[in-house]
Protein backbone atom coordinates (compact mmCIF):
# COMPACT_ATOMS: atom_id res chain seq x y z
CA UNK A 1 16.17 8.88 18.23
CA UNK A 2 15.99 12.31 20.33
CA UNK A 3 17.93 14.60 19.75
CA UNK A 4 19.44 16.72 22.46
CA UNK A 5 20.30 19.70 20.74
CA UNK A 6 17.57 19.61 17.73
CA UNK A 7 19.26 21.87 14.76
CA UNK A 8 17.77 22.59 11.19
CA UNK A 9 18.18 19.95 8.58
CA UNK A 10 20.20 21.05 5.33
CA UNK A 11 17.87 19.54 3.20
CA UNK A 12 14.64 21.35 4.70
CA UNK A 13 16.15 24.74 3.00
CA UNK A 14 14.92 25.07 -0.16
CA UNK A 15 14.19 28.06 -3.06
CA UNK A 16 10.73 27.48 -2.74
CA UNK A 17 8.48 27.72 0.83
CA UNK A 18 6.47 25.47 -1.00
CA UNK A 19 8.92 23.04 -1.20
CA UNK A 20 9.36 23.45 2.47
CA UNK A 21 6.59 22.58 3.72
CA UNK A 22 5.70 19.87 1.50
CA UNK A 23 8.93 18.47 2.90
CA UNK A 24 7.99 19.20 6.18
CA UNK A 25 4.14 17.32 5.64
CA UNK A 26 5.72 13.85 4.42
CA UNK A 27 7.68 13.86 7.01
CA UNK A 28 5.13 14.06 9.80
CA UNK A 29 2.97 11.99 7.51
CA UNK A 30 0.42 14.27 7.72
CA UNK A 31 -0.35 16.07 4.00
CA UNK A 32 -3.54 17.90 2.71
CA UNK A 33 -3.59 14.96 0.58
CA UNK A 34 -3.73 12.41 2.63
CA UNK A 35 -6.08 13.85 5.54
CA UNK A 36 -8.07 16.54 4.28
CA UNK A 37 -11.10 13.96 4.06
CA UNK A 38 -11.43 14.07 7.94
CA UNK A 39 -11.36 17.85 7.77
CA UNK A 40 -14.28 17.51 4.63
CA UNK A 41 -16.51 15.04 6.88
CA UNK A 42 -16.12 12.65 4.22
CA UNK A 43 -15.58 8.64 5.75
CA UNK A 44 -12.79 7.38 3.92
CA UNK A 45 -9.36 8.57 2.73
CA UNK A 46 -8.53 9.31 -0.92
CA UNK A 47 -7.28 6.45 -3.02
CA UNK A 48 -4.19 6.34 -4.98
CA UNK A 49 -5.30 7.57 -8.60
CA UNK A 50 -1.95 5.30 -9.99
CA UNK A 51 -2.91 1.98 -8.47
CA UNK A 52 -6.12 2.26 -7.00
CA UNK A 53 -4.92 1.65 -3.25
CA UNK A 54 -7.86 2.12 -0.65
CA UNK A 55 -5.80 4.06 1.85
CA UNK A 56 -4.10 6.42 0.41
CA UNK A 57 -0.81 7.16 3.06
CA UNK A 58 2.32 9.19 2.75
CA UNK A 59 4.37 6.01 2.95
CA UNK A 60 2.48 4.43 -0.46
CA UNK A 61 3.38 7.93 -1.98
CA UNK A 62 7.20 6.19 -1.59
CA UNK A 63 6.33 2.69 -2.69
CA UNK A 64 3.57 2.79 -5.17
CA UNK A 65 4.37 0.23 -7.82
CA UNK A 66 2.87 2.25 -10.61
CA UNK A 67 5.13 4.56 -9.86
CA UNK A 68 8.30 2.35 -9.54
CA UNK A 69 9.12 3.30 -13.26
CA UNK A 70 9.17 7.17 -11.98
CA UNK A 71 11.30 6.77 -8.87
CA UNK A 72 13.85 4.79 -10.64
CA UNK A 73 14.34 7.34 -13.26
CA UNK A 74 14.32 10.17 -10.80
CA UNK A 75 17.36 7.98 -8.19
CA UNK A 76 14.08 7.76 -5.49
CA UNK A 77 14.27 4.54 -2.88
CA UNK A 78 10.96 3.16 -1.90
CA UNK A 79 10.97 4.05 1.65
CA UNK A 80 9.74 7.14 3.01
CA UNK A 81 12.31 7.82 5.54
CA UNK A 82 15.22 7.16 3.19
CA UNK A 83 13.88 9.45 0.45
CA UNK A 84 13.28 12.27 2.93
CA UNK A 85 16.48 11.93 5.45
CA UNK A 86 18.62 14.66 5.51
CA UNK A 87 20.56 14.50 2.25
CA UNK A 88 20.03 17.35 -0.15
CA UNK A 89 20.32 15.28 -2.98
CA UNK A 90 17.92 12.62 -1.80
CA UNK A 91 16.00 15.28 -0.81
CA UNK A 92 16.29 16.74 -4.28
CA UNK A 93 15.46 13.90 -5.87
CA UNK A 94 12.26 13.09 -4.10
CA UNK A 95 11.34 16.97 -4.76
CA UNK A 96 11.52 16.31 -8.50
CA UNK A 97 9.91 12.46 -8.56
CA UNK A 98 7.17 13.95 -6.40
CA UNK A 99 6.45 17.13 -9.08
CA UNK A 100 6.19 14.57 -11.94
CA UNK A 101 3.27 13.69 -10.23
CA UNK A 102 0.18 14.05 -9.77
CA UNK A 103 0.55 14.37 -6.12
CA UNK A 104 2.86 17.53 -5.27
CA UNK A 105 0.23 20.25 -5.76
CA UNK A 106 -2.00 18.36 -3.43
CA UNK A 107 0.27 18.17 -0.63
């Protein structure tokens, strides 16, 4: 949906810029992780070092079943959209799951 009158999200203002714009990335979909290969002139994405997935895509970030185990502990649903809306806890959550991996530096 469009929003008329866009405004800051709550959850997008964090202690660390870091944080902030690894937020921001996964929730274009767009990460250093995931697309630096085009930027490398290299022919195919990364693959997920957990699982071994080809294509390695911010949405398999949220549903990787290697790292089910992880997101339970951490309160992290396996969608994407859910784990990034605009609840600081949520938000908070996914912050922590994500730097128990291997994956937040990368981002």
């Amino acid at each position: 949906m469009i929003e008329h009158k866009p405004e800051p999200w709550s959850s997008a203002i964090r202690n660390s810029c870091h944080e902030e714009i690894v937020l921001a990335r996964l929730r274009i979909g767009y990460t250093r992780l995931t697309h630096s290969y085009l930027f490398q002139g290299l022919h195919a994405p990364p693959s997920c070092v957990y699982c071994n997935e080809v294509n390695l895509l911010v949405d398999h970030i949220s549903c990787c079943p290697s790292l089910q185990n992880l997101r339970s502990i951490h309160g992290v649903p396996d969608s994407s959209p859910s784990a990034l809306c605009n609840n600081s806890e949520k938000v908070s959550n996914s912050v922590n799951y994500l730097r128990s991996t291997y994956y937040f530096p990368l981002f």
